[in-house]
Protein backbone atom coordinates (compact mmCIF):
# COMPACT_ATOMS: atom_id res chain seq x y z
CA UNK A 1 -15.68 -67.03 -208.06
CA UNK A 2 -16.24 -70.59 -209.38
CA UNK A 3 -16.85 -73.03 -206.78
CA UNK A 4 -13.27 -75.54 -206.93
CA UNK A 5 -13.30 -79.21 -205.60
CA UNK A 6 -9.90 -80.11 -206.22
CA UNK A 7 -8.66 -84.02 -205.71
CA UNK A 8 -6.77 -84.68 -202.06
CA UNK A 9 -4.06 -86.34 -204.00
CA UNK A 10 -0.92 -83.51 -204.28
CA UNK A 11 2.86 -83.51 -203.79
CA UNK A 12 2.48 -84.44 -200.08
CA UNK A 13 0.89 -87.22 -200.32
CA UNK A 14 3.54 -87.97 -203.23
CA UNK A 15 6.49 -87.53 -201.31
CA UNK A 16 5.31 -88.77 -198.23
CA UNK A 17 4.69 -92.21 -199.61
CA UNK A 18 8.42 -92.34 -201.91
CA UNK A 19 10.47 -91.12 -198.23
CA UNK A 20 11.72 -94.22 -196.98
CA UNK A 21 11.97 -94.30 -192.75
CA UNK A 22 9.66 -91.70 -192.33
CA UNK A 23 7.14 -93.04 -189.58
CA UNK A 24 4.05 -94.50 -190.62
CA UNK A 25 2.53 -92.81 -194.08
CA UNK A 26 -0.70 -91.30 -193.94
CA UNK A 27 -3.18 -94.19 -193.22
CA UNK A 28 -5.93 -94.97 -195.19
CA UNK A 29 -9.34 -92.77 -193.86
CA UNK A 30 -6.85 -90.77 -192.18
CA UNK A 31 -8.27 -87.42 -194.38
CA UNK A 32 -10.51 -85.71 -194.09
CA UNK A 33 -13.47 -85.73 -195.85
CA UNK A 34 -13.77 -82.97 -197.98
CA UNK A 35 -16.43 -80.47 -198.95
CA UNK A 36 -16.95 -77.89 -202.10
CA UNK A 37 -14.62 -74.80 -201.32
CA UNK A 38 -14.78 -71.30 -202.62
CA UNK A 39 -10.94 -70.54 -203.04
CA UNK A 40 -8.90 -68.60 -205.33
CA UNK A 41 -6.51 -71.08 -207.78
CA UNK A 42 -3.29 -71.19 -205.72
CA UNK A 43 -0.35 -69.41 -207.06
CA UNK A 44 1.65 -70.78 -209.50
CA UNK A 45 4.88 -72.51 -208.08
CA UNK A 46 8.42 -71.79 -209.77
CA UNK A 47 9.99 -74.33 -211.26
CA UNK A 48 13.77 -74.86 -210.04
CA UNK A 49 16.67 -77.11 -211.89
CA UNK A 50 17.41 -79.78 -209.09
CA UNK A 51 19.78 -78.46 -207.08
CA UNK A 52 21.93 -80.85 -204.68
CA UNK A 53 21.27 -80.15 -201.15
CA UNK A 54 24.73 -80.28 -200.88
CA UNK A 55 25.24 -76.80 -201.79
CA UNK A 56 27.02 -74.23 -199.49
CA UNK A 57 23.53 -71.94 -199.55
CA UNK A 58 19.82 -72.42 -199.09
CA UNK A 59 18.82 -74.50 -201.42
CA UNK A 60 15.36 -74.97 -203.52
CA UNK A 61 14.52 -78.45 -204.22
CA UNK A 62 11.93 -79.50 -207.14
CA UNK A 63 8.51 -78.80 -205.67
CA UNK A 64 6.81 -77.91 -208.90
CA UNK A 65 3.87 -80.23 -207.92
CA UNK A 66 3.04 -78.55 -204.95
CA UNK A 67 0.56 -76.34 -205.90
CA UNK A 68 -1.51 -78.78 -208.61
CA UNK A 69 -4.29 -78.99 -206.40
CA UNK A 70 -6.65 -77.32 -204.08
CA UNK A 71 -7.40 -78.96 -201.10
CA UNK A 72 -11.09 -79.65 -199.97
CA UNK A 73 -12.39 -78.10 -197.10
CA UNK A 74 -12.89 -80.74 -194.33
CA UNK A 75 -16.08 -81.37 -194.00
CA UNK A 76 -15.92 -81.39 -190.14
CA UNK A 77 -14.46 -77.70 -190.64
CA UNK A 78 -17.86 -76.65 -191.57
CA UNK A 79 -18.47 -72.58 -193.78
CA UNK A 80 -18.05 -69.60 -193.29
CA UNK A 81 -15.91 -66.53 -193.74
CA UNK A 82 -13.05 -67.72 -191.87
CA UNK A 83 -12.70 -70.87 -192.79
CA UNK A 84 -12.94 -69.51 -196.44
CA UNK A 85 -10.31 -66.75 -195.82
CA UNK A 86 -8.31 -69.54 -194.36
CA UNK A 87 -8.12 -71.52 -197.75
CA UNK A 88 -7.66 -68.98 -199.71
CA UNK A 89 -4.83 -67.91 -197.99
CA UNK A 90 -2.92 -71.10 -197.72
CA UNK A 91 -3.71 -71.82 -201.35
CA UNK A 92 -1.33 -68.90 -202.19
CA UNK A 93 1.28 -69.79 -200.02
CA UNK A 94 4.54 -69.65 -201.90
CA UNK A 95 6.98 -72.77 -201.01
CA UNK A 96 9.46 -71.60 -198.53
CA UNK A 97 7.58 -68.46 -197.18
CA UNK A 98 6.20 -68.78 -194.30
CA UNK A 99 8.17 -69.86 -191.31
CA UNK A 100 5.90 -69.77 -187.76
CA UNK A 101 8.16 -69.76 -184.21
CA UNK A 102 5.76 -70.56 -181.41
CA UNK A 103 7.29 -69.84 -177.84
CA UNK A 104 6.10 -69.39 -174.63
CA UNK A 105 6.83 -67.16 -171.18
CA UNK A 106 6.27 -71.18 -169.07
CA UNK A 107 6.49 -74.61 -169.79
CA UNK A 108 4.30 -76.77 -169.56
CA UNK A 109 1.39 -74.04 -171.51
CA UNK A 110 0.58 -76.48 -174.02
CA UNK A 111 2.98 -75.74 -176.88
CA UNK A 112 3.92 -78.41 -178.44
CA UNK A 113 0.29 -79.64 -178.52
CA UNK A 114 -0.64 -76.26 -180.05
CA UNK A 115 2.20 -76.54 -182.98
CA UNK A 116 0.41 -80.05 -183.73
CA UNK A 117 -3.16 -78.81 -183.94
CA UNK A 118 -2.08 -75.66 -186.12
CA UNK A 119 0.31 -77.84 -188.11
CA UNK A 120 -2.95 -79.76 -188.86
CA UNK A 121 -4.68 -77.22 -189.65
CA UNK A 122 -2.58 -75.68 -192.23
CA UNK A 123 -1.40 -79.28 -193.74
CA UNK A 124 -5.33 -80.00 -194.19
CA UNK A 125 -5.50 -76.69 -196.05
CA UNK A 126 -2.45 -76.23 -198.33
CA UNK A 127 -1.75 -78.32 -201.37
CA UNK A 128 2.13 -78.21 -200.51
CA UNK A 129 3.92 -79.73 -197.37
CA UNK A 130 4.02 -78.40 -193.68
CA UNK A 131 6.58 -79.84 -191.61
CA UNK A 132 7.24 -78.88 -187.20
CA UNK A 133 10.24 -78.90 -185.66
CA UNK A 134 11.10 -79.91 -182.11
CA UNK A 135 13.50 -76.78 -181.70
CA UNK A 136 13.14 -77.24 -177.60
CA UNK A 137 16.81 -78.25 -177.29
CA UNK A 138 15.34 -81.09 -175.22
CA UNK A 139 15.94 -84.89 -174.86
CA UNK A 140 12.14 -85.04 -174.48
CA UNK A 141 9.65 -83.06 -176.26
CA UNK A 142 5.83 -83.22 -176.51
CA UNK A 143 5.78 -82.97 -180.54
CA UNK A 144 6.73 -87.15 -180.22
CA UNK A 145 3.72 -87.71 -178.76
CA UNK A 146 1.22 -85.84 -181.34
CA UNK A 147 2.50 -87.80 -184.03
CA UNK A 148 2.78 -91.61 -185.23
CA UNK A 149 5.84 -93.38 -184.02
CA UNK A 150 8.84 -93.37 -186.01
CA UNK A 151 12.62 -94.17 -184.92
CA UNK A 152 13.93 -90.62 -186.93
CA UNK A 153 14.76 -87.69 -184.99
CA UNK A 154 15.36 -83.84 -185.95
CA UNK A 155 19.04 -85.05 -184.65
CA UNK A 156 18.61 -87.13 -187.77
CA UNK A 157 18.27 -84.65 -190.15
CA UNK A 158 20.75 -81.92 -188.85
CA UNK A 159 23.16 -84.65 -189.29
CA UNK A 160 22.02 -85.26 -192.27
CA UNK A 161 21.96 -81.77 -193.60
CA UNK A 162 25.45 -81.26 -191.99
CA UNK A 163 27.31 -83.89 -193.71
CA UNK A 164 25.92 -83.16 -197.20
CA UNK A 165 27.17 -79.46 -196.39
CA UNK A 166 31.06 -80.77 -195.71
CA UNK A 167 30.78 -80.71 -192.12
CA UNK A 168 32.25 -82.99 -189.65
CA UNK A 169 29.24 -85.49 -188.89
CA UNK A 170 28.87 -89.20 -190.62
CA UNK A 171 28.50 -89.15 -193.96
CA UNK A 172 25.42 -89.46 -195.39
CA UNK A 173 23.36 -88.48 -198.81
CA UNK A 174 20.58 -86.03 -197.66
CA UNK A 175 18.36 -85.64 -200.69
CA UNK A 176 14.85 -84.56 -200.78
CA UNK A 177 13.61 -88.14 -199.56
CA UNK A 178 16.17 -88.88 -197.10
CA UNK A 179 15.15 -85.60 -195.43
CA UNK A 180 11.50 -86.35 -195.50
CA UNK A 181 12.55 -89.97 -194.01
CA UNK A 182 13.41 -87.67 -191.26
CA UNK A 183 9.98 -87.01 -190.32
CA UNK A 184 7.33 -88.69 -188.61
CA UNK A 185 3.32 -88.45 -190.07
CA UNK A 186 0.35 -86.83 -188.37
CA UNK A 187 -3.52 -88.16 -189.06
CA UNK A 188 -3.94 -85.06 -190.96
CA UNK A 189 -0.34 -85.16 -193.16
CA UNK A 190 1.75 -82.46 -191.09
CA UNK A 191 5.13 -83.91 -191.55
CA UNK A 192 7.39 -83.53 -188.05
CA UNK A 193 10.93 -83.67 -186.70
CA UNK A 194 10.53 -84.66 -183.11
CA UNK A 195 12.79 -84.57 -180.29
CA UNK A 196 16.27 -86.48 -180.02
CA UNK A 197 15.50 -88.51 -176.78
CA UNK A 198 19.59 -90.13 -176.63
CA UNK A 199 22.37 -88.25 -174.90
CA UNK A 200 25.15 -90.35 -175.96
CA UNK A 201 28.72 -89.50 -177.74
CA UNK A 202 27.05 -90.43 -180.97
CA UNK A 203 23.48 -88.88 -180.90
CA UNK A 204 22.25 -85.72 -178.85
CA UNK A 205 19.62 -83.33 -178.95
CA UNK A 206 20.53 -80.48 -181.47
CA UNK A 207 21.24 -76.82 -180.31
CA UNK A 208 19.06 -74.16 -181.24
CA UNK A 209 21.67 -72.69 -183.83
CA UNK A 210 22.01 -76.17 -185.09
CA UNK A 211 18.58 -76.68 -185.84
CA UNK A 212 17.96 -73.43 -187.18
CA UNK A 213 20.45 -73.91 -189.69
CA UNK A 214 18.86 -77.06 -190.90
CA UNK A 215 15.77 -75.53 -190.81
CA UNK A 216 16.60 -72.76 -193.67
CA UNK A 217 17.97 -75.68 -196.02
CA UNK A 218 14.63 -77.32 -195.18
CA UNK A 219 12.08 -74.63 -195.80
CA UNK A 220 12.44 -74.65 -199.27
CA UNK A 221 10.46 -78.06 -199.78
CA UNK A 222 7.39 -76.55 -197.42
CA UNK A 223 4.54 -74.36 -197.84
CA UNK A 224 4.91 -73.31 -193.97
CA UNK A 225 7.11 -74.62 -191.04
CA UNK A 226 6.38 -74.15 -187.39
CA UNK A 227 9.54 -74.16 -184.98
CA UNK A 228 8.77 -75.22 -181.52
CA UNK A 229 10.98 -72.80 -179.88
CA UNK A 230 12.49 -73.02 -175.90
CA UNK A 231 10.44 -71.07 -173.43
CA UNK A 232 11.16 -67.44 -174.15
CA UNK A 233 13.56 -66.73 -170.93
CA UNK A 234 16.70 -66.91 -172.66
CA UNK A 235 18.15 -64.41 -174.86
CA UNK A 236 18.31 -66.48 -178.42
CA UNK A 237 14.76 -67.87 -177.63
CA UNK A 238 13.05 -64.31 -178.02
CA UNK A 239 16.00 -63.07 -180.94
CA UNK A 240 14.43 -65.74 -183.32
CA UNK A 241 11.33 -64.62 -182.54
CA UNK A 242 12.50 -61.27 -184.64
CA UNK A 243 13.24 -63.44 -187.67
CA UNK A 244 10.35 -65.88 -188.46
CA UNK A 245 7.58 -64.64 -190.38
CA UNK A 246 4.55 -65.10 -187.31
CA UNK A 247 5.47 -65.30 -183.59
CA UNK A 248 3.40 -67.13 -181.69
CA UNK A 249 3.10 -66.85 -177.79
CA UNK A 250 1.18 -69.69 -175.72
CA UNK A 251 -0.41 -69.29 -172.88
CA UNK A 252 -1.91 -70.91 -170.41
CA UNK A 253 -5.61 -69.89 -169.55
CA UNK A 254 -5.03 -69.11 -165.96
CA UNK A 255 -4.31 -65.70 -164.19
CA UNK A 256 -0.53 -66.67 -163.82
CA UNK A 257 0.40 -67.48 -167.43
CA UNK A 258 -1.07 -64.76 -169.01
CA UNK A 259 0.19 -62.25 -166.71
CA UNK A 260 3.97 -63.91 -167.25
CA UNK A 261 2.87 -63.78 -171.10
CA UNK A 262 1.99 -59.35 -170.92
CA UNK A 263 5.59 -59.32 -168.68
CA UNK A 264 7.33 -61.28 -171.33
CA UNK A 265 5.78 -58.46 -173.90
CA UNK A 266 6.80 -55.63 -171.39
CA UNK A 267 10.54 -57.37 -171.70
CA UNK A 268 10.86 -57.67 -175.78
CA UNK A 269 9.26 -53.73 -176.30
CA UNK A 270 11.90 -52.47 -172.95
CA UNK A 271 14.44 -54.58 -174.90
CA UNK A 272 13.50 -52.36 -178.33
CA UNK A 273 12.00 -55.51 -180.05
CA UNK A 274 8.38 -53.89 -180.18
CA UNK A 275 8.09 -55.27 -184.29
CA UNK A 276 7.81 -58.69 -182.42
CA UNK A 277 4.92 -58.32 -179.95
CA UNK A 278 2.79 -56.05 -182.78
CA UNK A 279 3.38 -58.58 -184.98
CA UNK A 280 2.60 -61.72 -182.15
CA UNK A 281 -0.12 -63.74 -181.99
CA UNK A 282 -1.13 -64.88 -178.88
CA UNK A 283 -2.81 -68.31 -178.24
CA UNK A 284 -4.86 -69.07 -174.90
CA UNK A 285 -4.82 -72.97 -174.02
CA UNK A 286 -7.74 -74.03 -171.92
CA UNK A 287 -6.45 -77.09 -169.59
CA UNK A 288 -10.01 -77.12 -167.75
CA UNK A 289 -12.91 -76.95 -169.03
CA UNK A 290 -13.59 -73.68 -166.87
CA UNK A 291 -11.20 -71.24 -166.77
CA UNK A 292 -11.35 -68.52 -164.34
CA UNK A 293 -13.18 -64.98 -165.12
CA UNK A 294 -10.12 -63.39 -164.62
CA UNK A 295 -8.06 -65.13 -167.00
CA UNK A 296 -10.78 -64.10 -169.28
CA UNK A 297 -10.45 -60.44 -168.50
CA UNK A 298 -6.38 -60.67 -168.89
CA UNK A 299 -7.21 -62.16 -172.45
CA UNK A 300 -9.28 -59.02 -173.07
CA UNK A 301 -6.47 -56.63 -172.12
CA UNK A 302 -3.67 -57.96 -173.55
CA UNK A 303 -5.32 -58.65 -176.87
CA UNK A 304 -5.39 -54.84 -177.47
CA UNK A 305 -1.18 -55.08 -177.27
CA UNK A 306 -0.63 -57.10 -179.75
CA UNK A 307 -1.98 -58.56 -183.40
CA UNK A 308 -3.89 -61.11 -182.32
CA UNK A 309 -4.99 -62.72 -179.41
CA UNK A 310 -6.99 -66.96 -179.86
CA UNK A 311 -8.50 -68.56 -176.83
CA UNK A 312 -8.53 -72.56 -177.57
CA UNK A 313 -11.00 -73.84 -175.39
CA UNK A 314 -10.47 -76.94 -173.50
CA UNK A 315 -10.38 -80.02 -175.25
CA UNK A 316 -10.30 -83.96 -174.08
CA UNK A 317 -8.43 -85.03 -177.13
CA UNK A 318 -5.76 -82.19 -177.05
CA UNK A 319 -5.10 -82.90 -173.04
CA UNK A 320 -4.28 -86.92 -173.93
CA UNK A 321 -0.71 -87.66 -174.78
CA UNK A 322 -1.44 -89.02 -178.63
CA UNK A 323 -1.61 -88.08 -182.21
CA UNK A 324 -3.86 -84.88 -182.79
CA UNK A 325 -6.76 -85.60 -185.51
CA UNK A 326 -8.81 -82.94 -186.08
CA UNK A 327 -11.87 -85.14 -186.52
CA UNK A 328 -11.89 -86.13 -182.85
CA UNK A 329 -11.40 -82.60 -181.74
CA UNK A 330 -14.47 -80.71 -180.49
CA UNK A 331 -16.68 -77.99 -182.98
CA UNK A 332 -15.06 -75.57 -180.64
CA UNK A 333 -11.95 -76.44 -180.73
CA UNK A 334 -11.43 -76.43 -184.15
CA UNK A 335 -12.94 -73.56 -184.88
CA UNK A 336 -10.60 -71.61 -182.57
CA UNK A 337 -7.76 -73.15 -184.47
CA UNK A 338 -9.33 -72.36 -187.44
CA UNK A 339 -9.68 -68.74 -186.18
CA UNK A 340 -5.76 -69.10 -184.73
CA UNK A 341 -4.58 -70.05 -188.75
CA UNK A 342 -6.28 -67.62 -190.17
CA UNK A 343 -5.11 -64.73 -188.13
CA UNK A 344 -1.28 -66.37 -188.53
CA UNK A 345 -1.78 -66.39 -192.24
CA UNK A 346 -3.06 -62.70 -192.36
CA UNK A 347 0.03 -61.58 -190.72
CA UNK A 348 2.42 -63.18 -192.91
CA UNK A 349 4.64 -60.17 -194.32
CA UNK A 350 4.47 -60.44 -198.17
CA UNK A 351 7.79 -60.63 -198.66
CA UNK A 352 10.04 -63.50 -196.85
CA UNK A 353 13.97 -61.91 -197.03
CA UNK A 354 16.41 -63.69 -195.02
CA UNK A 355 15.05 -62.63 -191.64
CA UNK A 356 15.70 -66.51 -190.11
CA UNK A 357 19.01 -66.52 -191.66
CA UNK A 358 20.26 -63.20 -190.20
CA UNK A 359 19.09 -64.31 -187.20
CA UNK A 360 20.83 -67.41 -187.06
CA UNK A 361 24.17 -65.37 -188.08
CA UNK A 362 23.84 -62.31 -185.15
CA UNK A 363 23.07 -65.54 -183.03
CA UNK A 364 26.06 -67.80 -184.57
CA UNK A 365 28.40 -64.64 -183.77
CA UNK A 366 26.77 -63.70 -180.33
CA UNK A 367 28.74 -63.53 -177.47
CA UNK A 368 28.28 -65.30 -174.23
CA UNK A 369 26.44 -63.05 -172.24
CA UNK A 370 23.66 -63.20 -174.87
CA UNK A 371 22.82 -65.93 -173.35
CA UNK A 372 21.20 -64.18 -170.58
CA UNK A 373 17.13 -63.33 -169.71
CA UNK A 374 16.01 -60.40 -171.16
CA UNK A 375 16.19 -57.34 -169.18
């Protein structure tokens, strides 16, 4: 296989300097440098006619540029097999097709943090755009602080999205760069839609179902989206866990959150959701730079109950409240999350369906006590 050095320049870095609104754009010696990859020519991306958002159904907006370029392999990445697998997976990421819900059995595990540093991950290694959601449901959410400031909200773009669909929210034209002026801009490009902070008769933080919905008329203008789902105690929570292509579970990397991660797995397989923990990746979050030796042999034992289990070890720049770039991170550190992709990646199902949007209609049509903890 040839050796491919492909330039940075691609359709994110296109769109994200036409949106207007969107946060700060990716700053000058904000990417990182690159190195000669071995990768496989990403796959060809379909052309599509233009549709207007507007439409009824999911739509597919013109992202024939996407795939025109390879991305370099960061040179702060470093070789090797994984890192190699890692690229050539994400250069054959189809746009729309890979949709990533990262949960959690406690708050405060790290999770938002975590969608950040994969986000940036996958962004530095695609050609096409990855965008995270703030899905928490929350007037507060820790995605705002991993990313530059911005005044646009994921309230923003649900409205948005909304009134462009007919529905009874101020008007407004949502085309493909008003949506991107939704976002906000990490160091490494990973595009986000971060938490409504206002509780007001005009603004609020979405609901789940009303974010989900956007999401689906959003995916097709990314490569991969990561949902920052609620913690997993509530019944809709764990059900959207069943539709997204990779469910991710944080944990903590102390005796009590991994424990409350293997009951949480007990739960969904009682419940007759065992597809979702084979299929979920787990992801330890060091807070200390020492975690205890039994945390270590919990990680052990519950990696053998699902498809894959990351430790992230503990990092200085991922424990301060600001804008995750990978080149400040430790060799550690990214290498886990390198390790963390890479498994995500090779348990993306081949074939996408309409898993998210089935899930968003048993959830749209659920009744009340659905709402309950699973049992």
């Amino acid at each position: 296989m040839p050796d491919v050095v492909a330039p940075r320049a691609t359709a994110r870095t296109a769109a994200a300097r036409s949106s207007s609104g969107a946060g700060r754009p990716r700053q000058p010696g904000a990417v990182l440098a690159g190195r000669r990859a071995t990768a496989v020519p990403p796959a060809a991306a379909p052309v599509h006619a233009n549709p207007s958002i507007a439409d009824a159904r999911p739509v597919a907006l013109p992202i024939a540029a996407v795939a025109a370029a390879q991305p370099m392999v960061p040179r702060e990445f470093g070789g090797g097999p994984t890192i190699d697998r890692l690229w050539q997976a994400a250069a054959q990421l189809p746009p729309g097709g890979t949709l990533l819900g990262v949960s959690s059995a406690d708050g405060g595990v790290g999770r938002s943090t975590l969608v950040a540093a994969l986000g940036g991950v996958l962004a530095s290694a695609t050609a096409g755009l990855v965008l995270a959601v703030d899905a928490t449901c929350r007037s507060w959410g820790g995605l705002t602080e991993r990313v530059h400031d911005g005044d646009r909200t994921v309230w923003d773009a649900v409205v948005a999205l909304a009134a462009a669909n007919g529905q009874p929210h101020p008007a407004s034209h949502a085309d493909a760069d008003t949506v991107l002026g939704c976002t906000r801009s990490s160091p490494t490009g990973l595009r986000a839609l971060v938490a409504e902070p206002s509780r007001t008769a005009a603004r609020r933080p979405p609901v789940l179902r009303e974010t989900t919905t956007a999401v689906e008329r959003l995916r097709p203008l990314f490569a991969a989206t990561l949902l920052d789902l609620p913690v997993a105690d509530v019944r809709p929570a764990w059900e959207y866990l069943a539709g997204v292509n990779v469910p991710i579970l944080v944990a903590r990397a102390g005796v009590d959150s991994i424990r409350h991660t293997q009951h949480l797995l007990t739960q969904l397989r009682a419940a007759g959701l065992d597809r979702i923990a084979d299929r979920t990746v787990v992801a330890v979050v060091a807070t200390a730079p020492s975690p205890p030796s039994d945390a270590r042999a919990l990680c052990r034992q519950t990696a053998g109950r699902v498809g894959a289990l990351v430790q992230v070890p503990y990092d200085p720049h991922l424990a301060r409240a600001e804008p995750i770039d990978l080149r400040r991170t430790r060799r550690a550190t990214r290498r886990a999350l390198l390790e963390l992709a890479a498994a995500c990646l090779a348990r993306r199902p081949t074939t996408t369906g309409a898993a998210m949007e089935a899930a968003t209609t048993a959830n749209q049509a659920a009744p009340p006590e659905s709402q309950r903890r699973p049992s």
